[in-house]
Protein backbone atom coordinates (compact mmCIF):
# COMPACT_ATOMS: atom_id res chain seq x y z
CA UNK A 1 0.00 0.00 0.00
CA UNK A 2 1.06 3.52 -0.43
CA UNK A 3 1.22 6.38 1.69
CA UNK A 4 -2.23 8.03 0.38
CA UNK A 5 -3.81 4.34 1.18
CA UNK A 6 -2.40 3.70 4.22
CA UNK A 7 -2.20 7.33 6.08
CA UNK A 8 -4.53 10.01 4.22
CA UNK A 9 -7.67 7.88 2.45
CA UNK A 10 -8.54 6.54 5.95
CA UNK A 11 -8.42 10.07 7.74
CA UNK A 12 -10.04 11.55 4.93
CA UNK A 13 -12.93 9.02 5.44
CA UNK A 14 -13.42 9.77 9.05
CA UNK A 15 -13.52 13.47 8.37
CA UNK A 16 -15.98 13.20 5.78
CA UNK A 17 -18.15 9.93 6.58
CA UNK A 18 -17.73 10.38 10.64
CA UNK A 19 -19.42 12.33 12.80
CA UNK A 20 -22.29 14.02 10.91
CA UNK A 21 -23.24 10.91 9.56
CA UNK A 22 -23.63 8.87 12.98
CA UNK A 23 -27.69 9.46 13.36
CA UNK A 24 -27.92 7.75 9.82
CA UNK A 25 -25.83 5.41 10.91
CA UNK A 26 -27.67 4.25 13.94
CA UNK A 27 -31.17 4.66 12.37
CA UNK A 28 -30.02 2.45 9.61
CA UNK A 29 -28.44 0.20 11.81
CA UNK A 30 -30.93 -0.24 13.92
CA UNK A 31 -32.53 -3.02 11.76
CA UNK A 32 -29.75 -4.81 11.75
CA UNK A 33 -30.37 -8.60 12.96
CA UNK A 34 -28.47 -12.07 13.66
CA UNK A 35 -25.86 -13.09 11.69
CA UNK A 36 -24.45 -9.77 9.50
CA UNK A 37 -21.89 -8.87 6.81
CA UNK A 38 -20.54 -5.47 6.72
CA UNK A 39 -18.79 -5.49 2.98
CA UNK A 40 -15.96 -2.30 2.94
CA UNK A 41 -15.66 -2.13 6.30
CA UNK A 42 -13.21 1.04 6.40
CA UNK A 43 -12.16 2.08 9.64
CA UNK A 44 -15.34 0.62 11.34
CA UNK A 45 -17.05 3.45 11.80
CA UNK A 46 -20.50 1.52 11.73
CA UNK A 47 -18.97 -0.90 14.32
CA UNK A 48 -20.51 1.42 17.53
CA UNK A 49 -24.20 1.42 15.94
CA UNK A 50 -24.93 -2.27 16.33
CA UNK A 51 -27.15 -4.01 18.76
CA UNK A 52 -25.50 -6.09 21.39
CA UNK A 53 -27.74 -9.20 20.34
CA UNK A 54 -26.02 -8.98 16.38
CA UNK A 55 -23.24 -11.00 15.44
CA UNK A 56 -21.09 -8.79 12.81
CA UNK A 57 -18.43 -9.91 10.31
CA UNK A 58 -16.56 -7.17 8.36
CA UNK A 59 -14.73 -7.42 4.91
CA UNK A 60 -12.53 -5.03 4.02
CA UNK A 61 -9.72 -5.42 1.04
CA UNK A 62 -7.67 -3.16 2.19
CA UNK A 63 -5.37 -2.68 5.12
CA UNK A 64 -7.75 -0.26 6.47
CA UNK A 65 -8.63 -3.57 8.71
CA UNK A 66 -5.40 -2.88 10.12
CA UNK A 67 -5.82 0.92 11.13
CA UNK A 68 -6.01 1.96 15.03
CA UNK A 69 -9.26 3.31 14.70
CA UNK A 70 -10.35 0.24 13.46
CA UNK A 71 -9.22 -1.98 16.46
CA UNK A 72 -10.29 0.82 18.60
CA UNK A 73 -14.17 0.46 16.77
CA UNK A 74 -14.03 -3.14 17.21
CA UNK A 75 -13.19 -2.53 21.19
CA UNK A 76 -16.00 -0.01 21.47
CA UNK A 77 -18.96 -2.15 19.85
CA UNK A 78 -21.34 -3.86 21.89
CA UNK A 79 -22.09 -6.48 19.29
CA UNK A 80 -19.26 -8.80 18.51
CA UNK A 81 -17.13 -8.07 15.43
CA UNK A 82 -14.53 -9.77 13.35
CA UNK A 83 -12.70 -8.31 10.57
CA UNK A 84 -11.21 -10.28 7.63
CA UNK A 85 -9.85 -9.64 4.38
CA UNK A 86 -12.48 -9.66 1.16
CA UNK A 87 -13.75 -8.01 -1.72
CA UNK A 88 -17.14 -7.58 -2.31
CA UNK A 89 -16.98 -9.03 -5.51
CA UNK A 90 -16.19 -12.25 -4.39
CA UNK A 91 -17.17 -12.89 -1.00
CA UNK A 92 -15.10 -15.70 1.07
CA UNK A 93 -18.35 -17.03 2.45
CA UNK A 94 -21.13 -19.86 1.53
CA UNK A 95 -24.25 -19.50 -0.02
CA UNK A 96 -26.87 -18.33 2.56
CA UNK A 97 -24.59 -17.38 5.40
CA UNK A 98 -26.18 -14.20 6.78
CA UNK A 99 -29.53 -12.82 7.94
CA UNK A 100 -28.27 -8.92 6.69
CA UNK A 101 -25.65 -7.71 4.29
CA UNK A 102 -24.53 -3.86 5.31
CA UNK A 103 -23.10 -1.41 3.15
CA UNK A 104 -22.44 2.05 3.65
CA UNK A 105 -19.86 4.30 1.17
CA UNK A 106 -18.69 1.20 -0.41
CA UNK A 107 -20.64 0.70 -3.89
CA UNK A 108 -19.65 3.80 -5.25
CA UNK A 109 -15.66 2.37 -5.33
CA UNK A 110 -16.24 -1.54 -6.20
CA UNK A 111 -14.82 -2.40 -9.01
CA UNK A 112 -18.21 -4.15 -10.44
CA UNK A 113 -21.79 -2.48 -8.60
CA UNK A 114 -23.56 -5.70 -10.70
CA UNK A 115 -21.42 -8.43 -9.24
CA UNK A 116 -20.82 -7.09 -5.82
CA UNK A 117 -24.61 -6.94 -5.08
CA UNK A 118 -24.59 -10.25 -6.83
CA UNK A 119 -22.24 -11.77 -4.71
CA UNK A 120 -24.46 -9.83 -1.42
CA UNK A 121 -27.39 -12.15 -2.69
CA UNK A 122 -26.02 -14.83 -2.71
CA UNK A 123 -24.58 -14.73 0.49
CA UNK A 124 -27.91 -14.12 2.12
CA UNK A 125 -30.54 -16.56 3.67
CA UNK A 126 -33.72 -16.68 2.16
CA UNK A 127 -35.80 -13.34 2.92
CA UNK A 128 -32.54 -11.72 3.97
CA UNK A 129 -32.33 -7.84 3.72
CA UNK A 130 -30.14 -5.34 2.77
CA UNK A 131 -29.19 -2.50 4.45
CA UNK A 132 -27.70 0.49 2.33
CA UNK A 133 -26.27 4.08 2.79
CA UNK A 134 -25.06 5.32 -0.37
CA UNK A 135 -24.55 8.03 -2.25
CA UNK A 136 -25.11 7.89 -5.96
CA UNK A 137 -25.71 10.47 -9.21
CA UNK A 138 -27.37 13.17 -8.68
CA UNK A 139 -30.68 13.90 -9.27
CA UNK A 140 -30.31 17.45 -10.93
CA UNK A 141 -28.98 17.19 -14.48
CA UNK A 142 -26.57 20.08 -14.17
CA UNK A 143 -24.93 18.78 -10.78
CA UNK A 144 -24.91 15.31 -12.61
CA UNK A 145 -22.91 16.72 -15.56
CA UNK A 146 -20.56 18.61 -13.38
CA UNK A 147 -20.09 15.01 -11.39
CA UNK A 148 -19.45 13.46 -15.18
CA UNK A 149 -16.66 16.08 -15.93
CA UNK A 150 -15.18 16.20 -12.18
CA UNK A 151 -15.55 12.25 -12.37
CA UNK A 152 -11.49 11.03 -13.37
CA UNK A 153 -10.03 14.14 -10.53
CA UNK A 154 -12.58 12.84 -8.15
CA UNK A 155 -12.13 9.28 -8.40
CA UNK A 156 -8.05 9.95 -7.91
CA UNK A 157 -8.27 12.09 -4.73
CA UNK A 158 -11.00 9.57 -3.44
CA UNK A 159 -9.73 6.66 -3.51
CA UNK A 160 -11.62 5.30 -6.85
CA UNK A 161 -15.15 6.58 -5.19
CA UNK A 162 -17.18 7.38 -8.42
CA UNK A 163 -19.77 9.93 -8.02
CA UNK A 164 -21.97 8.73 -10.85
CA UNK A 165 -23.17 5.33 -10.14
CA UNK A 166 -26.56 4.49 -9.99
CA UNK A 167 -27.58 1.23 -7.60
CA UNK A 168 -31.93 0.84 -8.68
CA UNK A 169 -31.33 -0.74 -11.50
CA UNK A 170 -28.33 -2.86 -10.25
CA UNK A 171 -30.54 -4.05 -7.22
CA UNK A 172 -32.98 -5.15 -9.27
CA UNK A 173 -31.20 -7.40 -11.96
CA UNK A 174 -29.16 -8.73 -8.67
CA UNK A 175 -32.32 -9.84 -7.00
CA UNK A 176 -33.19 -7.35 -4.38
CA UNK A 177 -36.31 -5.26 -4.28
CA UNK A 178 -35.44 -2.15 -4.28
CA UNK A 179 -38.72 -0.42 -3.24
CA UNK A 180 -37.54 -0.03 0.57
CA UNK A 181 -34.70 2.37 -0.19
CA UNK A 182 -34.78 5.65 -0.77
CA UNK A 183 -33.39 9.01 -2.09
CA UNK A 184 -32.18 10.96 0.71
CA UNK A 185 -29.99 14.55 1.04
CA UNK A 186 -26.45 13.77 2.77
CA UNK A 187 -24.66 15.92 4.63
CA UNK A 188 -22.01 16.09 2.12
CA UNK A 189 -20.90 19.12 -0.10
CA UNK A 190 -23.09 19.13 -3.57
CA UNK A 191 -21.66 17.06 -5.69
CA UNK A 192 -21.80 14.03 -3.53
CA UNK A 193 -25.13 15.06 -1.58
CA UNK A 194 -27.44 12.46 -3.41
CA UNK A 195 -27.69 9.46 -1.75
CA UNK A 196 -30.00 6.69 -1.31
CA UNK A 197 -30.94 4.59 2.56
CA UNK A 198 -32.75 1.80 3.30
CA UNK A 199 -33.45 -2.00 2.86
CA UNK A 200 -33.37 -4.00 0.11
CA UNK A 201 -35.19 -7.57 0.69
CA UNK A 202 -34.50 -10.33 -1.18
CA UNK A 203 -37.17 -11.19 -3.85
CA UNK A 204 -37.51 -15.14 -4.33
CA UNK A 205 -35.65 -16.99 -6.56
């Protein structure tokens, strides 16, 4: 890893994605139940919003797993956590594994949307939800083609986050119903203040 990896993405995340996000975190959170995957971890900053009674297993591919505020997270969550290595692409874990998949800031930098919420289906138990925070394109055509022009600076001083993804369609064709998410305003600067919150359940196979 280099030094924008390993010292400045993850402080960059906490100052963005931190504090004024934590009442979205622990609403969304909040449904959270049994057995769950968090895919792109980060620096755990979901790890304080889940219930004691939950049973959490973070993914991260990077050595953000590694990071003191991570271990610190883990130590400060009352549910118990373990943290492994994985890409959401292609999850180390069997067919119907977990009762929730979370994931919050991490579509927008996958490397496939399609076969990382693929790969969330699968690993799911039958009726098994998904619980998103996400920000995607935005809805007004002019900040959208501002995001399209901005999109190869952007995606270099964010780590690969690209600000023009859309997940409705993606949710669908992977399986998920996406009528229980919706768009919401984040408190982000313009450019990245669409997002999209809620659950996805799985639709039958």
């Amino acid at each position: 890893m280099g030094l924008l990896d390993r010292h400045v993405f993850p402080r960059l995340n906490d100052l963005l994605l931190g504090r004024a996000f934590e009442g979205l975190r622990s609403e969304l959170l909040a449904g959270a139940e049994g057995r769950v995957l968090e895919i792109g971890s980060g620096t755990g900053l979901n790890f304080a919003h889940y219930g004691a009674s939950v049973e959490v297993t973070a993914v991260e591919p990077s050595d953000f797993r590694e990071a003191p505020r991570a271990r610190a997270r883990k130590k400060e969550a009352k549910a118990r956590v373990s943290v492994a290595h994985g890409k959401a692409e292609a999850l180390p874990f069997d067919a119907g594994s977990f009762d929730c998949v979370v994931s919050t800031f991490v579509l927008c930098s996958v490397r496939s949307v399609e076969a990382s919420l693929a790969e969330a289906r699968r690993v799911l138990k039958p009726g098994g939800r998904l619980l998103l925070l996400e920000h995607v394109r935005s809805r007004d055509p002019g900040v959208a083609r501002w995001q399209e022009r901005l999109r190869p600076v952007w995606m270099t001083v964010f780590g690969g986050c690209d600000p023009t993804r859309q997940l409705g369609p993606a949710l669908d064709a992977a399986g998920f119903d996406p009528d229980g998410v919706e768009a919401v305003d984040l408190p982000l600067p313009r450019l990245a203040r669409d997002g999209v919150m809620g659950v996805a359940l799985t639709k039958p196979r």
